[in-house]
Protein backbone atom coordinates (compact mmCIF):
# COMPACT_ATOMS: atom_id res chain seq x y z
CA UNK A 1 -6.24 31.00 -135.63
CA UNK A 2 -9.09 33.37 -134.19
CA UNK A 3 -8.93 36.84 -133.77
CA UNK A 4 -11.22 39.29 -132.51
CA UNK A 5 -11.37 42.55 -133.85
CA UNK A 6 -13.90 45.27 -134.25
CA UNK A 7 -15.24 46.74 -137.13
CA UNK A 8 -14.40 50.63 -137.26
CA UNK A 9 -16.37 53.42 -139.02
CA UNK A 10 -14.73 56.66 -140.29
CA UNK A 11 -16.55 57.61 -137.51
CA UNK A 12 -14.36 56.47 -134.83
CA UNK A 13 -11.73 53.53 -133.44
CA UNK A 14 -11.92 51.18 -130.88
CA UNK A 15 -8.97 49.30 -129.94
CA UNK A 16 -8.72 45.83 -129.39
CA UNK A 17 -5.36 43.53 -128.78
CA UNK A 18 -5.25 41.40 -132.00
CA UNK A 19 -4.59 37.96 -131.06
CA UNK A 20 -1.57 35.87 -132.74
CA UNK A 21 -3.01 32.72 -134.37
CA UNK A 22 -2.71 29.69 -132.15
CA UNK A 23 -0.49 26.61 -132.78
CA UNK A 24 -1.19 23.19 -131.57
CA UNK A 25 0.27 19.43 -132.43
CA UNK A 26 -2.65 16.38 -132.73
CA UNK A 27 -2.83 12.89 -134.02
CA UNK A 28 0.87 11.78 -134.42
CA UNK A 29 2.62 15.34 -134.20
CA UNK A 30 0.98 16.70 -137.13
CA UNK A 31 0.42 20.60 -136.66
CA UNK A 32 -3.29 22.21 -136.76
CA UNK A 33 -3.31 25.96 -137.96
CA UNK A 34 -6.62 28.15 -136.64
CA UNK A 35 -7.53 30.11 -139.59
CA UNK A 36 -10.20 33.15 -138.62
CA UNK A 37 -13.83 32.07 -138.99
CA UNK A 38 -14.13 34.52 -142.14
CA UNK A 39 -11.45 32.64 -144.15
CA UNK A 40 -12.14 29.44 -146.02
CA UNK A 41 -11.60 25.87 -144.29
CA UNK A 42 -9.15 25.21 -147.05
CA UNK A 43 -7.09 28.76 -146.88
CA UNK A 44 -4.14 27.62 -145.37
CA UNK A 45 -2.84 23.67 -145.52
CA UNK A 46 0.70 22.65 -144.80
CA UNK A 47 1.75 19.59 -146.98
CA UNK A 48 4.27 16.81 -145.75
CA UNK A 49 6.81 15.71 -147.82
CA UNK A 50 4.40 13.20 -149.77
CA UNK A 51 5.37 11.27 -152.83
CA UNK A 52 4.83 13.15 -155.73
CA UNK A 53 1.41 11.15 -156.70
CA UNK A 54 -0.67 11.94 -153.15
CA UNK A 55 0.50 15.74 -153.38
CA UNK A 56 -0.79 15.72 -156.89
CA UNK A 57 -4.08 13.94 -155.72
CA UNK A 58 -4.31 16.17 -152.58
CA UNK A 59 -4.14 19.28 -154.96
CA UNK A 60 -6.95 17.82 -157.41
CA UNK A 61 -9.47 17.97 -154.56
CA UNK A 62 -8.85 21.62 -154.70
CA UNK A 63 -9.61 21.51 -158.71
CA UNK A 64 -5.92 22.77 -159.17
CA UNK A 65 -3.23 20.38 -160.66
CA UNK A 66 -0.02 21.26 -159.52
CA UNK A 67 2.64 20.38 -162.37
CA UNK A 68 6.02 19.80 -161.10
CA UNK A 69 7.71 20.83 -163.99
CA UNK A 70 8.30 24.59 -164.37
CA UNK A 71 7.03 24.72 -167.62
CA UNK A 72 3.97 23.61 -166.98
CA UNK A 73 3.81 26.26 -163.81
CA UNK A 74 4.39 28.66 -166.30
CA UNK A 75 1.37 27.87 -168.47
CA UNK A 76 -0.74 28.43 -165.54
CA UNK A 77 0.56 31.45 -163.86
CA UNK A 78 3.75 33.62 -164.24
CA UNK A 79 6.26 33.40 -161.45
CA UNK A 80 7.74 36.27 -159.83
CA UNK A 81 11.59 37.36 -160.37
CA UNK A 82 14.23 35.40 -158.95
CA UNK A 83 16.79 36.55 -157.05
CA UNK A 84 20.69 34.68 -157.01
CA UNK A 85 20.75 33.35 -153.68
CA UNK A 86 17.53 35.09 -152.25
CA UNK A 87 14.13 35.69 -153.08
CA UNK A 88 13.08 32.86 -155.49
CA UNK A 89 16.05 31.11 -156.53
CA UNK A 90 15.65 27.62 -157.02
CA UNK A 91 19.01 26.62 -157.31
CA UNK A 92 19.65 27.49 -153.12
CA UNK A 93 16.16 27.29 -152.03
CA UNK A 94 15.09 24.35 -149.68
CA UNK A 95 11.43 25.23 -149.49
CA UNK A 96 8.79 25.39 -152.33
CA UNK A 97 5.95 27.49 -151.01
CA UNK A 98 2.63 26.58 -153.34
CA UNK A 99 0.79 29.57 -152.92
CA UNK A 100 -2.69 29.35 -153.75
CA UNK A 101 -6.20 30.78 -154.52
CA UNK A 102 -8.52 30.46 -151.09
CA UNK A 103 -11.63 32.70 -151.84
CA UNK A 104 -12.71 35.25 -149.43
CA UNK A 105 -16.68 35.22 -147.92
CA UNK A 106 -16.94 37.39 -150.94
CA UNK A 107 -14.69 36.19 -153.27
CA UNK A 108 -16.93 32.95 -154.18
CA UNK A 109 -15.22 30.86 -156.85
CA UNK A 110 -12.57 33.64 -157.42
CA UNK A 111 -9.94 30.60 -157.57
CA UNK A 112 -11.47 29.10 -160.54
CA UNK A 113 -12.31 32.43 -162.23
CA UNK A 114 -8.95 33.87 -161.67
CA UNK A 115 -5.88 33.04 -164.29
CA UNK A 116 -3.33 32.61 -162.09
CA UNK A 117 -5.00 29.78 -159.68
CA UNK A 118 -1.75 28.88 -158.00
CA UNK A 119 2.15 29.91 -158.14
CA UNK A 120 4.91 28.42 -156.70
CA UNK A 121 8.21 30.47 -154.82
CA UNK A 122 11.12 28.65 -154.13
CA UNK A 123 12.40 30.20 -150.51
CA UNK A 124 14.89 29.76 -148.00
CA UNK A 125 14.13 28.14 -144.37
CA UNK A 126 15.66 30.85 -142.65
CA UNK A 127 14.31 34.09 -144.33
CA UNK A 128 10.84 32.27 -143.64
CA UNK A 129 11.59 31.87 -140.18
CA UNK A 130 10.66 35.54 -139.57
CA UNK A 131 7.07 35.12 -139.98
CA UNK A 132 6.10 32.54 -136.98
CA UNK A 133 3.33 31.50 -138.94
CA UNK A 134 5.97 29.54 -141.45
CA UNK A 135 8.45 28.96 -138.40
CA UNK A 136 6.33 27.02 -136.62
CA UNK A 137 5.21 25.13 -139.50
CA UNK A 138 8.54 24.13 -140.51
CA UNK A 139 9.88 23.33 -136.86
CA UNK A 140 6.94 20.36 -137.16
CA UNK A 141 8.35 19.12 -140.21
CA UNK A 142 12.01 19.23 -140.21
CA UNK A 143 12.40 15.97 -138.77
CA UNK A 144 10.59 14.24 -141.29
CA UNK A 145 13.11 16.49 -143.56
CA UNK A 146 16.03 15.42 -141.97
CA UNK A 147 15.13 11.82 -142.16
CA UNK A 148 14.78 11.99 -146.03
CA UNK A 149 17.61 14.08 -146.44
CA UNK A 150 19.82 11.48 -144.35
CA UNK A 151 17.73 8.69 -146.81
CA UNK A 152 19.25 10.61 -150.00
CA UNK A 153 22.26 10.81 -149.00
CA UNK A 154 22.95 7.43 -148.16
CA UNK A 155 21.16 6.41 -151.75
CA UNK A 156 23.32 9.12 -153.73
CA UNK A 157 19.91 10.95 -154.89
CA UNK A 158 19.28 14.70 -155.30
CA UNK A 159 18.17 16.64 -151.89
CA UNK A 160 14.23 17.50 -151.63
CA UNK A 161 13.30 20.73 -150.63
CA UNK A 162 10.29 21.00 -147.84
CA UNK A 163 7.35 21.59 -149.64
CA UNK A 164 4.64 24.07 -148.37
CA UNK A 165 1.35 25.62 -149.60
CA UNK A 166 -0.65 27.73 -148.39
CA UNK A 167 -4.08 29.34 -149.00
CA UNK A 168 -4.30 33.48 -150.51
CA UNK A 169 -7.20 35.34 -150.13
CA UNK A 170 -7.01 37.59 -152.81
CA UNK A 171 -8.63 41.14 -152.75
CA UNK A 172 -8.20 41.78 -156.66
CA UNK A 173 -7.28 38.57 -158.43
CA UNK A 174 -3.63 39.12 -157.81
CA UNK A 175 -1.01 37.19 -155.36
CA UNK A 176 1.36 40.56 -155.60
CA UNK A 177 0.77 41.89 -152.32
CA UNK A 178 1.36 37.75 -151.09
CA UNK A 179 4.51 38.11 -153.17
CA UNK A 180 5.93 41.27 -152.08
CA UNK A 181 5.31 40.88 -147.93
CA UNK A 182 7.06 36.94 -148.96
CA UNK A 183 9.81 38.96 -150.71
CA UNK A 184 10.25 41.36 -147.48
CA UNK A 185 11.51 38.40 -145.78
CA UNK A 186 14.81 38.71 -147.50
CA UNK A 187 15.04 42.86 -146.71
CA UNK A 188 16.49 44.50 -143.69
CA UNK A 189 15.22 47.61 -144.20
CA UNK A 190 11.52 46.94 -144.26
CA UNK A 191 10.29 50.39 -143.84
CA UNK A 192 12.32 52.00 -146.97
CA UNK A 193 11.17 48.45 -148.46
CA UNK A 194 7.24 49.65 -148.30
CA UNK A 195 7.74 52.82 -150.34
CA UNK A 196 3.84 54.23 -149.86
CA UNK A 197 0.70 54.66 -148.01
CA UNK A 198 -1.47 51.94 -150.46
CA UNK A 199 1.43 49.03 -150.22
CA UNK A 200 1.53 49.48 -146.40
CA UNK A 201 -2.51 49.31 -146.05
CA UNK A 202 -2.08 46.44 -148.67
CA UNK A 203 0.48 44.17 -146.94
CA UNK A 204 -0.31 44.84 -143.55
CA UNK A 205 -3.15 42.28 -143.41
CA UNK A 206 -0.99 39.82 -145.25
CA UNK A 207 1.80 40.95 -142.90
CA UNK A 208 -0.82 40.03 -139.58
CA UNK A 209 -1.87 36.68 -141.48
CA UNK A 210 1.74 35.59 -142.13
CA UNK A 211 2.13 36.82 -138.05
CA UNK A 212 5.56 38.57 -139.60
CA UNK A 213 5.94 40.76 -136.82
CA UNK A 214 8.78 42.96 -138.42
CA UNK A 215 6.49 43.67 -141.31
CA UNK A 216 3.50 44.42 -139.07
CA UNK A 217 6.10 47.30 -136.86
CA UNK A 218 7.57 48.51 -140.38
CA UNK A 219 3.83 48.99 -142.08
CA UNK A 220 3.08 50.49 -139.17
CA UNK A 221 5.71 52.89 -138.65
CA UNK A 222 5.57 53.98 -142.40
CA UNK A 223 2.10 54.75 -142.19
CA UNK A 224 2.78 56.97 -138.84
CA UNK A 225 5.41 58.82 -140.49
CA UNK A 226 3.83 59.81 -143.70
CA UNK A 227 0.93 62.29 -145.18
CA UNK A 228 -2.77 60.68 -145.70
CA UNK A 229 -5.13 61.19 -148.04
CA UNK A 230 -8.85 60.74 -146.95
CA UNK A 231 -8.89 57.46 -148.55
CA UNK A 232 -6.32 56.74 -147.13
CA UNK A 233 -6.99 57.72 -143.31
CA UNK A 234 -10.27 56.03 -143.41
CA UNK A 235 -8.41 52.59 -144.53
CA UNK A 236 -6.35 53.45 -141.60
CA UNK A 237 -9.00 54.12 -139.13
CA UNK A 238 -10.58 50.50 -140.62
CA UNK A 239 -6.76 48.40 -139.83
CA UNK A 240 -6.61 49.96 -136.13
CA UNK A 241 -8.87 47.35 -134.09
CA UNK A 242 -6.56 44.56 -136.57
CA UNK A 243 -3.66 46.05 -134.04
CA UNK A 244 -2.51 45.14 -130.52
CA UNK A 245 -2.66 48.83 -128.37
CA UNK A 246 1.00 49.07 -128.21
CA UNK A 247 1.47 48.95 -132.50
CA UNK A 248 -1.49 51.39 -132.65
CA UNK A 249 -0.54 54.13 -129.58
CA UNK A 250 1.12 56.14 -132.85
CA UNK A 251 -1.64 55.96 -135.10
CA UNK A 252 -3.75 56.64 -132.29
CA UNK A 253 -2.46 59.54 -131.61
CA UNK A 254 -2.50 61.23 -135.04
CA UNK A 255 -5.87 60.43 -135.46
CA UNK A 256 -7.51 60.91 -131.59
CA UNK A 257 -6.85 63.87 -129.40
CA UNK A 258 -5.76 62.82 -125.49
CA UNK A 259 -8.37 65.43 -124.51
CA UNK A 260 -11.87 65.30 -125.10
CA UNK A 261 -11.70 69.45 -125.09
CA UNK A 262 -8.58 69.24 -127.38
CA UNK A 263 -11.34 70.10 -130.14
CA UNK A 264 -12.32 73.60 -128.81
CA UNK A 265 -9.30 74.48 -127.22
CA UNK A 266 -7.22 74.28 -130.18
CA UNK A 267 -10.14 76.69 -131.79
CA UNK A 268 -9.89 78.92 -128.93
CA UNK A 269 -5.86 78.91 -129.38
CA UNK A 270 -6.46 79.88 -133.67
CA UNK A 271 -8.65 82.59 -132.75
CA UNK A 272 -6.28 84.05 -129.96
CA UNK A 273 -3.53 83.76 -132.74
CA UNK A 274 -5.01 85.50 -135.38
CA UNK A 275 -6.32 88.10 -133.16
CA UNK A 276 -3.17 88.96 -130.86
CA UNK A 277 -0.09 87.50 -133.25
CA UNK A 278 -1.28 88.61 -136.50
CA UNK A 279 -3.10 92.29 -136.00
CA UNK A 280 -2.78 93.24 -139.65
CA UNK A 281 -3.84 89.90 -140.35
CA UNK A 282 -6.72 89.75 -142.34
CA UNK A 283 -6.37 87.26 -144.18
CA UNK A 284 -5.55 85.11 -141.37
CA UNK A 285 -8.72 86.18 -139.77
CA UNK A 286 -10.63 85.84 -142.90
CA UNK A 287 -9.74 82.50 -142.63
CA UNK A 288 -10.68 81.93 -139.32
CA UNK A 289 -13.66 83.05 -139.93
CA UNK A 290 -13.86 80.05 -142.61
CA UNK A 291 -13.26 77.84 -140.09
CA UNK A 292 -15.94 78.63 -137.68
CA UNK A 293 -18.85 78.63 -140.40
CA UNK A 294 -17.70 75.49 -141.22
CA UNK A 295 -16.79 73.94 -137.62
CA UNK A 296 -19.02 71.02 -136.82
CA UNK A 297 -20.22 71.63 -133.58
CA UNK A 298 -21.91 75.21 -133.23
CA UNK A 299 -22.17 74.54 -129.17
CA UNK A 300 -18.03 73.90 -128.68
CA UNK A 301 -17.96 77.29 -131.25
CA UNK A 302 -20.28 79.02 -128.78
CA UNK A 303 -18.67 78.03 -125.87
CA UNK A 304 -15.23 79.04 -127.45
CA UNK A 305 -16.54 82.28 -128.88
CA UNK A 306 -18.03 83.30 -125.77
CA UNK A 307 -14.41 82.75 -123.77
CA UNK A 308 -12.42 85.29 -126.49
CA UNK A 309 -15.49 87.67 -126.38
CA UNK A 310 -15.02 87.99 -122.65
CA UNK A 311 -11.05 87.63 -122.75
CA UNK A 312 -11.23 90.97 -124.82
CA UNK A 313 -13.78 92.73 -123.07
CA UNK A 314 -11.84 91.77 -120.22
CA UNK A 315 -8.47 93.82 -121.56
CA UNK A 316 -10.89 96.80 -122.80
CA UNK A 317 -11.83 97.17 -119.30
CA UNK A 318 -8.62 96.76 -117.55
CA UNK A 319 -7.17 99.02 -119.83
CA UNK A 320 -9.17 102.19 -119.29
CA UNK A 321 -9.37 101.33 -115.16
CA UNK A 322 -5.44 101.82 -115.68
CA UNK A 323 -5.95 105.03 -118.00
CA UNK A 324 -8.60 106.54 -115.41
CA UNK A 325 -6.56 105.52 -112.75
CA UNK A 326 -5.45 108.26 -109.61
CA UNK A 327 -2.02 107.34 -109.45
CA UNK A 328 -1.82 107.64 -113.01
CA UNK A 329 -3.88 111.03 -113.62
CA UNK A 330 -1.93 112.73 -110.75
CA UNK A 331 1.59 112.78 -112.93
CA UNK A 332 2.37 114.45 -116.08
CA UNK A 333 5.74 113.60 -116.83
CA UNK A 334 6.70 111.89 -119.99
CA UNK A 335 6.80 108.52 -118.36
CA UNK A 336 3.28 108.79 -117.14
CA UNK A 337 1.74 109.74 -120.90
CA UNK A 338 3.99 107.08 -123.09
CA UNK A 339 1.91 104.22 -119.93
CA UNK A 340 -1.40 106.40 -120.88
CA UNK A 341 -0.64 106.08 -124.39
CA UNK A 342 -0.10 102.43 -124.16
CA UNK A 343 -3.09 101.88 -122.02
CA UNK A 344 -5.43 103.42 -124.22
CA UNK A 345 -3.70 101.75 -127.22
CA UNK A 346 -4.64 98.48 -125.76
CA UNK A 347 -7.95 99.12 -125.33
CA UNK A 348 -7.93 100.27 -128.86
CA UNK A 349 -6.93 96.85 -130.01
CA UNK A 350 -8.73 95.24 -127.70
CA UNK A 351 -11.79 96.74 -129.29
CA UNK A 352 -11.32 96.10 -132.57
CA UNK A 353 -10.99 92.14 -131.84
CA UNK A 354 -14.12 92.86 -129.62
CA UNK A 355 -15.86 94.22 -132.60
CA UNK A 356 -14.62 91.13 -134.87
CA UNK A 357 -15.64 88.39 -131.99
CA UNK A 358 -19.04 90.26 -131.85
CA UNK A 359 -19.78 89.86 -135.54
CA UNK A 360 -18.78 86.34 -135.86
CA UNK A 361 -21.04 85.36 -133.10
CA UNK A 362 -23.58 87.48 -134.50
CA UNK A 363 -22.72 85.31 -137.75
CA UNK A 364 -23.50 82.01 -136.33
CA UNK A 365 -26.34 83.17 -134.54
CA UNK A 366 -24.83 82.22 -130.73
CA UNK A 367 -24.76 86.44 -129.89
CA UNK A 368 -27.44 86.24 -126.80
CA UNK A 369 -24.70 85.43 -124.53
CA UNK A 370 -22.19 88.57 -125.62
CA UNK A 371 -26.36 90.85 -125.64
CA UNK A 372 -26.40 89.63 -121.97
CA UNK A 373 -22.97 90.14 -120.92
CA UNK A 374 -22.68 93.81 -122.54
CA UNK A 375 -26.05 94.53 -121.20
CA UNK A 376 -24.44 94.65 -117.99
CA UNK A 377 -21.47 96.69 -117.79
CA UNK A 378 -22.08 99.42 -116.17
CA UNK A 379 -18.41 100.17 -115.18
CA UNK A 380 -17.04 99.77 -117.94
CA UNK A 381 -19.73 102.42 -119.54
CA UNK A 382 -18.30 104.95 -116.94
CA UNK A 383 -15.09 104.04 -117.87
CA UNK A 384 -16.21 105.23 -121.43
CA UNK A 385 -17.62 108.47 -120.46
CA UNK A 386 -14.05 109.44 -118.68
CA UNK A 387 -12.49 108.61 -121.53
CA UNK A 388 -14.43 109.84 -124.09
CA UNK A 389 -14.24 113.63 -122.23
CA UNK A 390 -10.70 113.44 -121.98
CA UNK A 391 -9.42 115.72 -124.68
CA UNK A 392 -5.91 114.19 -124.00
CA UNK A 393 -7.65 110.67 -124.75
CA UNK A 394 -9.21 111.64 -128.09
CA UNK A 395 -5.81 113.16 -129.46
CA UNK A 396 -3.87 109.90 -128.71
CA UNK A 397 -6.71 107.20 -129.92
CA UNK A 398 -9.19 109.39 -132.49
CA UNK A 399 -10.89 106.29 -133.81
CA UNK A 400 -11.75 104.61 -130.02
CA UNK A 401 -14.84 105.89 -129.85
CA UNK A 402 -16.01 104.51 -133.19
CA UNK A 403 -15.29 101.21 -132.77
CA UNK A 404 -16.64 101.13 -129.45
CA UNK A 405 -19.97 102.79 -131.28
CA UNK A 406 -19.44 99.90 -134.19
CA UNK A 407 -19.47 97.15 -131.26
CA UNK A 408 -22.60 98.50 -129.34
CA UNK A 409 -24.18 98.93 -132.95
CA UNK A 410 -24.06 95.29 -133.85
CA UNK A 411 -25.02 94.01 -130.84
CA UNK A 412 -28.02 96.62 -130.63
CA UNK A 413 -29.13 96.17 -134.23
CA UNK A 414 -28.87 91.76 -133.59
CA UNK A 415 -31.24 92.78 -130.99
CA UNK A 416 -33.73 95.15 -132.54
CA UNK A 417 -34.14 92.83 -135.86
CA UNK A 418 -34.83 89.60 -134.09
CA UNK A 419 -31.66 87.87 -134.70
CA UNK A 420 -31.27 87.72 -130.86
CA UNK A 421 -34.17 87.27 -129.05
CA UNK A 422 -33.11 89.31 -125.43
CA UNK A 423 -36.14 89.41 -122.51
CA UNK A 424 -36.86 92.17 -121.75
CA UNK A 425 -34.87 93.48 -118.97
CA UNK A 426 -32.32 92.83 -121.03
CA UNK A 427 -33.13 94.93 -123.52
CA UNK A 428 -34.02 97.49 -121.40
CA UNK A 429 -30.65 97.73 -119.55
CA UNK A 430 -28.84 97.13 -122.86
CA UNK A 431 -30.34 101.23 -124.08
CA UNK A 432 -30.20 102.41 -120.22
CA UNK A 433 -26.64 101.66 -119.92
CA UNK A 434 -24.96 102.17 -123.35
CA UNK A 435 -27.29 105.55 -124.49
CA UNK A 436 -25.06 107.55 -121.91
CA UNK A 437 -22.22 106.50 -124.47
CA UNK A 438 -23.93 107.31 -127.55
CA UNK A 439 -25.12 110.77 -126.47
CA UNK A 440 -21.23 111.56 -125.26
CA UNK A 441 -20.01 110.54 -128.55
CA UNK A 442 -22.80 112.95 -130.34
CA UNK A 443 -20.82 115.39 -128.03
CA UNK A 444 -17.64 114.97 -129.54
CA UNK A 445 -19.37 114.36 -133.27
CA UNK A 446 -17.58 117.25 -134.26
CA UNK A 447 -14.33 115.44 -133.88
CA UNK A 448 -15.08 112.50 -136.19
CA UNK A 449 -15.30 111.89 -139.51
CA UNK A 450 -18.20 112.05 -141.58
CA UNK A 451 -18.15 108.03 -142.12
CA UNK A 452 -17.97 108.01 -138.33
CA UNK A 453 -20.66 110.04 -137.37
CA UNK A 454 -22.92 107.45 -139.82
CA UNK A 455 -22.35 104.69 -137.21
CA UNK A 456 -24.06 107.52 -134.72
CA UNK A 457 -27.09 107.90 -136.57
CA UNK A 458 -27.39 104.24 -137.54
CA UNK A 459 -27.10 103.17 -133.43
CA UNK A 460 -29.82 105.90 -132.48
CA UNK A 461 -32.40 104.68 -134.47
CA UNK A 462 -31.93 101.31 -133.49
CA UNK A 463 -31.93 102.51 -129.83
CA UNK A 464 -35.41 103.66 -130.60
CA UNK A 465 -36.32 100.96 -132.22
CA UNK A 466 -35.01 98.88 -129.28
CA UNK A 467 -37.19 101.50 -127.00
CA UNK A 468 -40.24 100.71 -129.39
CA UNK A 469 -40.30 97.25 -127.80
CA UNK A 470 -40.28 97.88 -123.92
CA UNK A 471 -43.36 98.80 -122.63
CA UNK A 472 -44.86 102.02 -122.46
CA UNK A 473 -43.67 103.42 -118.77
CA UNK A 474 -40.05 102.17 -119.85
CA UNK A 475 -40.40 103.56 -122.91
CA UNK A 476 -41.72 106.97 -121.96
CA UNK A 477 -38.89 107.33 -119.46
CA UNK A 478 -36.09 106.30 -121.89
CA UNK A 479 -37.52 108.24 -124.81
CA UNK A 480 -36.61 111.44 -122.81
CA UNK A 481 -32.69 110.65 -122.79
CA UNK A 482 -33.21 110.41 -126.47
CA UNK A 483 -33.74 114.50 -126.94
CA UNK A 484 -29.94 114.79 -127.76
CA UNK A 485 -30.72 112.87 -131.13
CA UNK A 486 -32.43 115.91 -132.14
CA UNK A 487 -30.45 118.52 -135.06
CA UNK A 488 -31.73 121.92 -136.23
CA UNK A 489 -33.49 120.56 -139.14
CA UNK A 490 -36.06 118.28 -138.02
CA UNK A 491 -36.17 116.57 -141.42
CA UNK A 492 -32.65 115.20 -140.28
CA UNK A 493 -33.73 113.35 -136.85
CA UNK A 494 -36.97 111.71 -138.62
CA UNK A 495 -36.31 108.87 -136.54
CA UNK A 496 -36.65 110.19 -133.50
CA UNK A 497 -40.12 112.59 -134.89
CA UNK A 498 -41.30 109.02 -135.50
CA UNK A 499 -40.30 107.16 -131.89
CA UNK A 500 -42.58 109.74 -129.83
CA UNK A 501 -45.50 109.60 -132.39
CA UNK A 502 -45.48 105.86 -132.22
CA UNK A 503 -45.80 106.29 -128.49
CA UNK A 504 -47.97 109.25 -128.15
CA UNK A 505 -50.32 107.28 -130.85
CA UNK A 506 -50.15 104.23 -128.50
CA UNK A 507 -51.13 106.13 -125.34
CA UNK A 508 -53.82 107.80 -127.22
CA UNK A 509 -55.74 104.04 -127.29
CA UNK A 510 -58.78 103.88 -125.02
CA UNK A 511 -57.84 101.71 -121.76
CA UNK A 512 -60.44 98.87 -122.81
């Protein structure tokens, strides 16, 4: 028998059709069985119905004597459990299967070594018949069968069952797993017959050797059904290229998405979940955040990252446009403020899973995308400004303008301490376009909490520090939109004292 498989890492599966051990009759009818090149030449021999002497001499060349009494068997190995009228009963059997020791490539002289070097199972022709292995080797010898049979009755003597042997490569010294795929011959239920994970990876190989198809479907469909361990799975991924495509398409399909983008877009789906289905959530976002840090490929997190951040800067947008709207301003009927309400509640939540986007990207240090992007909206920082003016607006969402402070904030302060490395044009349109914002929200300072007005203080100096970096013609024109930073005691603004004599020192250097 040959088959070709290939070798699979945890790594990965390849799949490969196995190919059914070939059959074929030479030299007066007698049947040749193709073992794989790995097994021994000896593994598997099918013995005629010789006189009692040549089998014994036959099974001396192997250094086993087979004893044909059982008590002798017994001295040598123990025999399994008989069952009336199935599974090893002697009394209805009419085929002794000799099932022996036939070491591995790395079993070397495991048959001598082991106790139990051979065992003998009296079975039934028709129960073996199921695995073609033993159906074709029986079909080549029932007329010799029939012969004798015809012989004994004639002379009066006892009827002779078949005899059979055949070679066991044994992974740890023991024929059970031989044993209990011979003893599935006798079940129909094979699948309730496995009973777990390790006797279906166990007797699936035998099950493939034995070419007992049944077994081979009911392994496999037991394994598909049930829970792995990691062990386990990586045993699994290791059997695959052993199975034809059509008996692996299940476990194939638990183990390998159909989609090579099945990886991020199920990431893309968790975060979208615990952002819009569980807004209270954090624990599920907590979690999330878990999941990222420990992701294994930071460029499909990027790339998935950088789709929410603009999916929710997208509805922040939208949402004022629809508060600042005409046709929306024009009413003032109840209708018209419960649709303000809700469009400036959006934008509120919006925000906040802005906010939470920005800091995990910030996190895992893939932010320069979200810098550049925020750098660049202008309309929405108009949108801001109308909003932020809008007494009406502040009354129905008093916290909007802090977390849209909070998001600039951690995007600004990335920037400022190196985290993100932004050119310079970016930087400087990140301070032209988002100080408008800041210095509207000083205007309204009065309106927020103290905590609040922290975040205010904490974004201006890293505006200046920001407007430290630009050179000094930027600088000096940006440092004069910075006057609203100022209080009434100077020791309170010390930030901004320091920005201009930073740059006044710096223009005080000689030219050459």
């Amino acid at each position: 028998m040959t088959r070709e498989s290939t070798a699979a890492s945890c790594g990965g599966v390849s799949k490969k059709k196995r190919h059914r051990p070939a059959y074929s009759t030479s030299g007066g009818g007698n049947l040749v069985y193709y073992r794989p090149a790995s097994a021994s030449s000896t593994n598997a021999v099918i013995e005629n119905c010789l006189p009692d002497g040549a089998l014994e001499d036959a099974t001396h060349r192997r250094t086993v004597r087979r004893s044909s009494s059982s008590a002798n068997l017994t001295a040598n190995s123990s025999s399994p459990a008989a069952v009336p009228g199935g599974f090893n009963d002697p009394a209805t059997a009419d085929v002794i299967l000799r099932l022996f020791v036939a070491p591995g490539p790395h079993q070397e002289g495991l048959g001598l070594a082991t106790e139990k070097s051979y065992v003998l199972i009296y079975l039934h022709s028709k129960a073996l018949s199921r695995s073609k292995y033993f159906d074709a080797s029986l079909s080549d010898r029932w007329l010799v069968q029939e012969m004798q049979e015809i012989e004994a009755a004639v002379s009066g003597t006892e009827k002779t069952p078949l005899k059979l042997s055949y070679g066991a490569t044994l992974a740890d010294g023991s024929f059970d797993v031989y044993l209990n795929v011979l003893k599935l011959l006798y079940s129909h239920d094979l699948v309730n017959a496995i009973g777990s994970v390790g006797n279906a990876l166990a007797m699936l190989p035998v099950a493939m050797e034995l070419l007992f198809e049944d077994c081979v479907k009911a392994c496999v469909s037991f394994l598909e059904a049930v829970p792995w361990t990691e062990e386990e799975e990586r045993k699994v991924l290791a059997v695959i290229p052993l199975l034809s495509e059509e008996e692996s398409d299940e476990l194939m399909a638990r183990l390998t998405p159909q989609d090579e983008k099945a990886r991020e877009e199920m990431l893309q789906g968790v975060i979208l979940s615990a952002l819009y289905n569980h807004p209270n959530g954090a624990f599920v976002k907590a979690f999330v955040a878990k999941l990222l840090r420990d992701f294994s490929s930071r460029e499909s997190a990027k790339r998935v990252l950088e789709i929410v951040f603009g999916e929710c800067l997208k509805v922040v947008r939208e949402s004022l446009e629809q508060y600042s709207s005409p046709e929306f301003r024009a009413g003032s009927n109840t209708e018209t403020e419960a649709i303000q309400r809700i469009n400036l509640h959006t934008a509120m939540t919006s925000a906040r899973h802005l906010f939470w986007v920005i800091e995990r990207m910030i996190d895992m240090k893939v932010a320069d995308f979200a810098v550049k992007v925020w750098s660049e909206q202008e309309s929405l920082s108009a949108e801001l400004l109308r909003v932020f003016r809008d007494d009406a607006s502040r009354q129905m969402v008093p916290g909007f303008a802090t977390i849209m402070l909070r998001c600039i904030s951690r995007l600004a302060s990335a920037v400022a301490s190196g985290s993100i490395v932004a050119c310079r044009s970016v930087r400087m349109k990140l301070v032209k376009e988002w100080l408008p914002v800041l210095n509207a929200c000083k205007d309204i300072a009065s309106q927020m909490m103290p905590a609040h007005k922290t975040v205010a203080v904490e974004l201006e100096e890293t505006f200046l520090k920001i407007i430290s970096t630009l050179p000094m013609s930027d600088s000096q024109e940006m440092l004069k939109h910075c006057l609203s930073f100022s209080t009434r005691n100077v020791d309170d603004c010390s930030h901004l004292v320091s920005a201009f004599n930073t740059w006044f020192s710096r223009a005080s250097r000689p030219l050459d």
